[in-house]
Each structure stands twice: as C-alpha cells, then as structure tokens.
Protein backbone atom coordinates (compact mmCIF):
# COMPACT_ATOMS: atom_id res chain seq x y z
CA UNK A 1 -22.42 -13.92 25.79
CA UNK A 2 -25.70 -13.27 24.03
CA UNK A 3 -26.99 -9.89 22.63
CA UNK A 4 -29.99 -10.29 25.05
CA UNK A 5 -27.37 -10.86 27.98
CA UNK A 6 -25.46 -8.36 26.59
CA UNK A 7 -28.71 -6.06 26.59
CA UNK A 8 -29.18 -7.17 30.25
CA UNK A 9 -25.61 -5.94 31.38
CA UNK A 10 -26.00 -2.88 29.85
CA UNK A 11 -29.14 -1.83 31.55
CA UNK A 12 -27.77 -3.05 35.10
CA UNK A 13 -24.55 -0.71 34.13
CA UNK A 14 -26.90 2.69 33.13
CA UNK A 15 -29.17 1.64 36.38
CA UNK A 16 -25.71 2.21 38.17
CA UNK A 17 -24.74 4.98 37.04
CA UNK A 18 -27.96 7.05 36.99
CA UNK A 19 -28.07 5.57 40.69
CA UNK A 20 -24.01 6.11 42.00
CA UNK A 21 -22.97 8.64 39.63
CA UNK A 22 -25.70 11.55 39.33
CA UNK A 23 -25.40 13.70 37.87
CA UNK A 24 -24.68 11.71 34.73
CA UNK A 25 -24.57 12.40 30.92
CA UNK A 26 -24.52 10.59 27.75
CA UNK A 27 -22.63 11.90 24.83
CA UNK A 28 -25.10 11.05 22.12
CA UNK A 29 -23.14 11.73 18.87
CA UNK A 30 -26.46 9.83 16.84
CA UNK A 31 -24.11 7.18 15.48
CA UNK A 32 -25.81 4.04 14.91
CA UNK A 33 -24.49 2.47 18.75
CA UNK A 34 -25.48 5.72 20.32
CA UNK A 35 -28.96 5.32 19.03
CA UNK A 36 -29.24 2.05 20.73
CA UNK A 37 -27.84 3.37 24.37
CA UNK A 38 -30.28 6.13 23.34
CA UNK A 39 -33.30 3.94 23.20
CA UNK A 40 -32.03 1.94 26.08
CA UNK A 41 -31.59 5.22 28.08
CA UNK A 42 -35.91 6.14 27.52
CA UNK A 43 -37.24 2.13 27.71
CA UNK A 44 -35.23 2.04 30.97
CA UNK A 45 -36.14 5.15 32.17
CA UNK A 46 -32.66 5.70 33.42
CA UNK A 47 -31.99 9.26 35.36
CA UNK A 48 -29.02 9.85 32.68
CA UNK A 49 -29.18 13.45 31.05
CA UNK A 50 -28.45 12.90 27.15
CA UNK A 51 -26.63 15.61 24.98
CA UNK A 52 -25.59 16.31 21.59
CA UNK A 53 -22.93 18.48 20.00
CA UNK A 54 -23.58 20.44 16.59
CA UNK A 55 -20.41 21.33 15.22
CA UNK A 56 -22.04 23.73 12.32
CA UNK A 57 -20.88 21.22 9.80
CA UNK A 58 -22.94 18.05 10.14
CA UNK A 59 -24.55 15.96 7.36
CA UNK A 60 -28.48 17.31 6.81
CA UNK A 61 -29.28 13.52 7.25
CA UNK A 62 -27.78 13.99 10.92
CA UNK A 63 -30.25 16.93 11.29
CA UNK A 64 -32.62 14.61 10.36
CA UNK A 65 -31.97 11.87 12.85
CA UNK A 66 -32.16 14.44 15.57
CA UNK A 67 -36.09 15.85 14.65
CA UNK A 68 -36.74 12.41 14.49
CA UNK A 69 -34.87 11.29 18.05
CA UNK A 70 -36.88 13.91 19.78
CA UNK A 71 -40.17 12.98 18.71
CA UNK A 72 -39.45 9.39 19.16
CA UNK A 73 -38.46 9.65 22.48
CA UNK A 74 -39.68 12.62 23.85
CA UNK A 75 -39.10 11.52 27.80
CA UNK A 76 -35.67 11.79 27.07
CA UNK A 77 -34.77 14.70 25.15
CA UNK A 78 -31.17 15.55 23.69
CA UNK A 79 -29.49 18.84 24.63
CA UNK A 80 -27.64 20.56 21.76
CA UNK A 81 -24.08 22.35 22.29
CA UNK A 82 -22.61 24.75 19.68
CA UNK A 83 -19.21 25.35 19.69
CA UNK A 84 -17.89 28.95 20.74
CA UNK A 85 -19.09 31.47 18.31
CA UNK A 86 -15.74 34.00 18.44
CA UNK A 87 -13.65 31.01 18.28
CA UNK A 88 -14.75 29.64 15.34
CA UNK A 89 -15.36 33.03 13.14
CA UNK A 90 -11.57 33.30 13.91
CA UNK A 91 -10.37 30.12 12.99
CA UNK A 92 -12.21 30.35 9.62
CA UNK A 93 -11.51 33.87 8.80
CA UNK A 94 -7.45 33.11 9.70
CA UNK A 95 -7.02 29.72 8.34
CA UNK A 96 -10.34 29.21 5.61
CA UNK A 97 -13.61 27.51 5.98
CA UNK A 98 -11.97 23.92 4.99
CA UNK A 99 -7.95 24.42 6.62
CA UNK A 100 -8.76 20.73 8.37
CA UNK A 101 -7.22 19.42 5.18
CA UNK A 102 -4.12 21.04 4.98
CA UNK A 103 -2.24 19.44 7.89
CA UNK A 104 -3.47 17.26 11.19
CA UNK A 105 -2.32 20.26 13.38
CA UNK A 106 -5.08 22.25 11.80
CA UNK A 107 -8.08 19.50 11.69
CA UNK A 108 -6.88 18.91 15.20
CA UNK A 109 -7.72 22.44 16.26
CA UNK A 110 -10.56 22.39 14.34
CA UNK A 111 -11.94 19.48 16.03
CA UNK A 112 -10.93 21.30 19.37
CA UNK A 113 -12.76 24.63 18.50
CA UNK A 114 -15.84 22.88 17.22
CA UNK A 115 -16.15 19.49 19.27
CA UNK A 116 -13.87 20.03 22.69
CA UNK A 117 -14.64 23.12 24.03
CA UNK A 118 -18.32 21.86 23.90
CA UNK A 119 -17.97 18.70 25.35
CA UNK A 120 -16.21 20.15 28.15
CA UNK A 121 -18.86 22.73 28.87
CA UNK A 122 -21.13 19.46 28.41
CA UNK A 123 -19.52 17.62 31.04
CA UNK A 124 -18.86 20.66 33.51
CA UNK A 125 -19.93 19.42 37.02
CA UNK A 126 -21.05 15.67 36.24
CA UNK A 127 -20.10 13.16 37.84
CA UNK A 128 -19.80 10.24 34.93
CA UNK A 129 -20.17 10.44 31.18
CA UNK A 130 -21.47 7.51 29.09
CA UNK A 131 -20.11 7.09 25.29
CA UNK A 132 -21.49 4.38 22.82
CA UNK A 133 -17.69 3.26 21.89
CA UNK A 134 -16.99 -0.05 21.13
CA UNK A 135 -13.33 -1.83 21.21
CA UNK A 136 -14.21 -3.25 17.28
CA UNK A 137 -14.63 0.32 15.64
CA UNK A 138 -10.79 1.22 15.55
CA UNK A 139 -7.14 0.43 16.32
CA UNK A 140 -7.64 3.49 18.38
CA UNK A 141 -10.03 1.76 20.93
CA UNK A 142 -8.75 -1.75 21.33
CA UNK A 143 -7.45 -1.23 24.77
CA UNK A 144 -10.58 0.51 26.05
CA UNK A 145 -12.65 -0.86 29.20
CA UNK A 146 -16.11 -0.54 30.24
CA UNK A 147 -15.40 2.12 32.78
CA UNK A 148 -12.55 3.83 32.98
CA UNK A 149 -11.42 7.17 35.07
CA UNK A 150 -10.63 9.96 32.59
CA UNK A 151 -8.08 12.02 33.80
CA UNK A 152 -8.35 14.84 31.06
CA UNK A 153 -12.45 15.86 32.16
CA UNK A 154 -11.92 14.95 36.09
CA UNK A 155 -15.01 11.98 35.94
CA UNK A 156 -15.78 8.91 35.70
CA UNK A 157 -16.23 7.13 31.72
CA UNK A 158 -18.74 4.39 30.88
CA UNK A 159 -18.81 2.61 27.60
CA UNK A 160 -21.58 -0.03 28.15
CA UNK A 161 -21.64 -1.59 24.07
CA UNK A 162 -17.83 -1.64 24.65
CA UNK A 163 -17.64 -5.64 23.65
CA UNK A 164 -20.97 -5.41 21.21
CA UNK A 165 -19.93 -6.48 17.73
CA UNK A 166 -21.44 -4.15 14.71
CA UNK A 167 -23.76 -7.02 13.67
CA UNK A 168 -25.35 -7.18 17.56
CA UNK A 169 -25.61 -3.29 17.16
CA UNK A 170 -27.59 -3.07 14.12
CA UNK A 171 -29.59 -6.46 15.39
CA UNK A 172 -30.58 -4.28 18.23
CA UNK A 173 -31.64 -1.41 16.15
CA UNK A 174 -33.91 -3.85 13.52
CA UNK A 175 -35.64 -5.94 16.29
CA UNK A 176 -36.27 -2.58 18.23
CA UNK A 177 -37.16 -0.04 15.48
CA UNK A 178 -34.66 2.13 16.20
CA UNK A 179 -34.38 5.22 14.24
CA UNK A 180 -30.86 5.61 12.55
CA UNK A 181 -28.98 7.77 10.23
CA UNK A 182 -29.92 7.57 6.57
CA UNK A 183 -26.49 7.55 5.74
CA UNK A 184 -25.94 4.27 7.27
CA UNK A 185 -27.69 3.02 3.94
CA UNK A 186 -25.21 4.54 1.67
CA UNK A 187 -21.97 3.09 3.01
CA UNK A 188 -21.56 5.51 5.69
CA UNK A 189 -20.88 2.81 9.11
CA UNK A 190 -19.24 5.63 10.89
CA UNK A 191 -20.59 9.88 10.63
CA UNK A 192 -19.26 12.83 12.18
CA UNK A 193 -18.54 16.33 9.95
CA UNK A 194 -19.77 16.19 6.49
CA UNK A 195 -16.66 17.25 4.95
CA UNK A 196 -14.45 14.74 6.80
CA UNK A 197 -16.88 12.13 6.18
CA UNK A 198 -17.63 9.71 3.20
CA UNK A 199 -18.75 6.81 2.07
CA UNK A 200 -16.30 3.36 1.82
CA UNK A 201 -15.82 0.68 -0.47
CA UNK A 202 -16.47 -3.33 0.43
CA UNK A 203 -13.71 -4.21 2.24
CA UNK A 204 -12.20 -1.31 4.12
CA UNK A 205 -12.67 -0.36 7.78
CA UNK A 206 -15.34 0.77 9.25
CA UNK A 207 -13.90 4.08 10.27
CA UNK A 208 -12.23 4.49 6.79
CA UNK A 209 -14.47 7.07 5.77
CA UNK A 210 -13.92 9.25 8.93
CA UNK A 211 -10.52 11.22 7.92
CA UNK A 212 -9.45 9.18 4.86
CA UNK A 213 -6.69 11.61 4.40
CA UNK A 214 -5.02 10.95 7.26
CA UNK A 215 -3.43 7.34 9.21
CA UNK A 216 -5.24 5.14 11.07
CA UNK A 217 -3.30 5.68 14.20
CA UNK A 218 -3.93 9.95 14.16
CA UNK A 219 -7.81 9.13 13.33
CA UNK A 220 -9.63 10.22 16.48
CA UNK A 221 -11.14 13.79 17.38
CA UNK A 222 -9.93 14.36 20.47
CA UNK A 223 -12.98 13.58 22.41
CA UNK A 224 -11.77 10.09 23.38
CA UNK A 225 -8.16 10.25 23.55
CA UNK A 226 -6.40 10.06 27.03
CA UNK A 227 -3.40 12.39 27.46
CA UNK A 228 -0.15 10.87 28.78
C-alpha cells in the first residue's frame, strides 16, 4: 500500500469515528506520528476533540511544539491535562523528585500519578479514543490492531498510522510542513518526560531512549497496556 493510500485510509477511518463514535478524542502526546494525525485531524476537518497531557516534567522543546501546534492549527486546538496536584506533592515529598529510577514499581506509579489519572479524566464519557501508535515502534505493540475495544477505559481504541513505517511518517511531515519536535533533530525518535528521555546512538531502537534503564519488555507507561 502507498503512503497516499495509506493517507486515504486514514482519513476514511477519523471520518468514521468523528461520525459513529462522538464524542471522540485524540490523545495527542506531540510525538512526531501524532503531529501527522494532528494535521490530518484540522485539513480534514474531522469532529474529533484533541488533548494533551503535561506531566510537569516535559522537555522545554515539547513546550515549544505545543505554542507552535496552536497557532498552526488554530481550528483545532489541544486541551491540556495536569496531573492531580495532592497526588503528586505526595509522591515527591515521600519518595524524592527523581524515585522513577530506583525501581519499576516506583516509575510505574509515577507514570500513574502524572500520566493515568489524566488520561482517564481525558477520556471520561467518550465514546472512542484515537492514539498515533504504530506496530514498528516497539516489541510492546506488535500485536496491536487498528481498532481495538479497551477494556481498562470502557471505549472504543483507534490507531489509524498503526501499519505506517517511520520513513512514511516523517515523509508525511516534510511534504506537508508539519511542525515537529526539535528534539527529533538530536537523536531523540521517541519523547515523553525529560528525565526518562535521551538521545540514542546509530543502531539502537527507536524507543531506546525512552527508559534506557529498564527492559524492553517493562518499557511502556501504562497508557497503552491492556490488563489481563
């Protein structure tokens, strides 16, 4: 399948959802494939409500990207959730301001406090939530389809750049003039918190830089794990 076919499919997909599943969001985490369902979202003009969570500890170049998302596409602004205020004043003040290094328990409750509890606010009374994952970017995600039921949040999940390869992605983003993350320039393919982020060497995986402390298989937030 071409990337323009590809493009094509996606569009019909978002046209479905905005039209079957409203009221629909799109996690918009401002990671380089989110950018593209992003711009796809405002050319199409697609009913689909786009949000954004700030977990107090993103990259200033994230910041960035999210000025500049606004004012590029300004029919289709991007909702910002914080994480729970009490929550996270206790989890620092008990366990310190960096404790996601000392064990996977305690990144995986940070994760919770800061990413979670804000998505599920986010998601609170939708009917369908679109993500920009893609079965390439992890071990993780290799079994994951372009719509899905999750169980955990009660609604239905869309991942419409689920078979796009990276090269398609940032194809889309050059031949569109998509804005992106400046980090994306220094080695960063894949961005969340600044201190559990960094850049990788020629060669390793793409989400190498996400977690490097920890293995492959324990490398995802929680946002898009299913529960068994």
């Amino acid at each position: 399948m071409s990337l323009q076919e590809k493009i094509e499919r996606a569009n019909v997909l978002l046209a479905k959802i905005a039209a079957e599943y409203s009221p629909a969001v799109f996690a918009n985490s401002l990671g380089a494939e989110d950018m593209v369902i992003t711009d796809l979202i405002a050319k199409g003009g697609h009913a689909i409500e786009i949000f954004s969570l700030d977990t107090g500890r993103l990259p200033a170049e994230t910041y960035t990207l999210l000025q500049k998302t606004g004012e590029t596409y300004p029919a289709a602004p991007v909702k910002i959730y914080f994480p729970n205020t009490a929550a996270t004043e206790q989890f620092v003040n008990q366990h310190g301001i960096n404790a996601f290094y000392n064990s996977i328990e305690m990144r995986k409750e940070c994760c919770r406090i800061r990413k979670i509890e804000p998505l599920q606010r986010a998601l609170a009374g939708k009917k369908a939530w679109v993500t920009g994952l893609r079965r390439q970017q992890a071990t993780t995600r290799t079994d994951l389809a372009e719509q899905e039921y999750d169980r955990d949040n009660g609604l239905e999940k869309f991942n419409p750049l689920i078979d796009w390869t990276e090269k398609e992605v940032w194809e889309y983003i050059r031949g569109n003039n998509v804005p992106y993350n400046e980090l994306h320039d220094k080695h960063y393919p894949s961005i969340g918190c600044a201190p559990c982020t960094r850049a990788i060497s020629m060669g390793e995986d793409v989400r190498a830089g996400r977690w490097w402390w920890e293995n492959p298989e324990t490398k995802e937030c929680g946002l898009h794990v299913r529960k068994i």
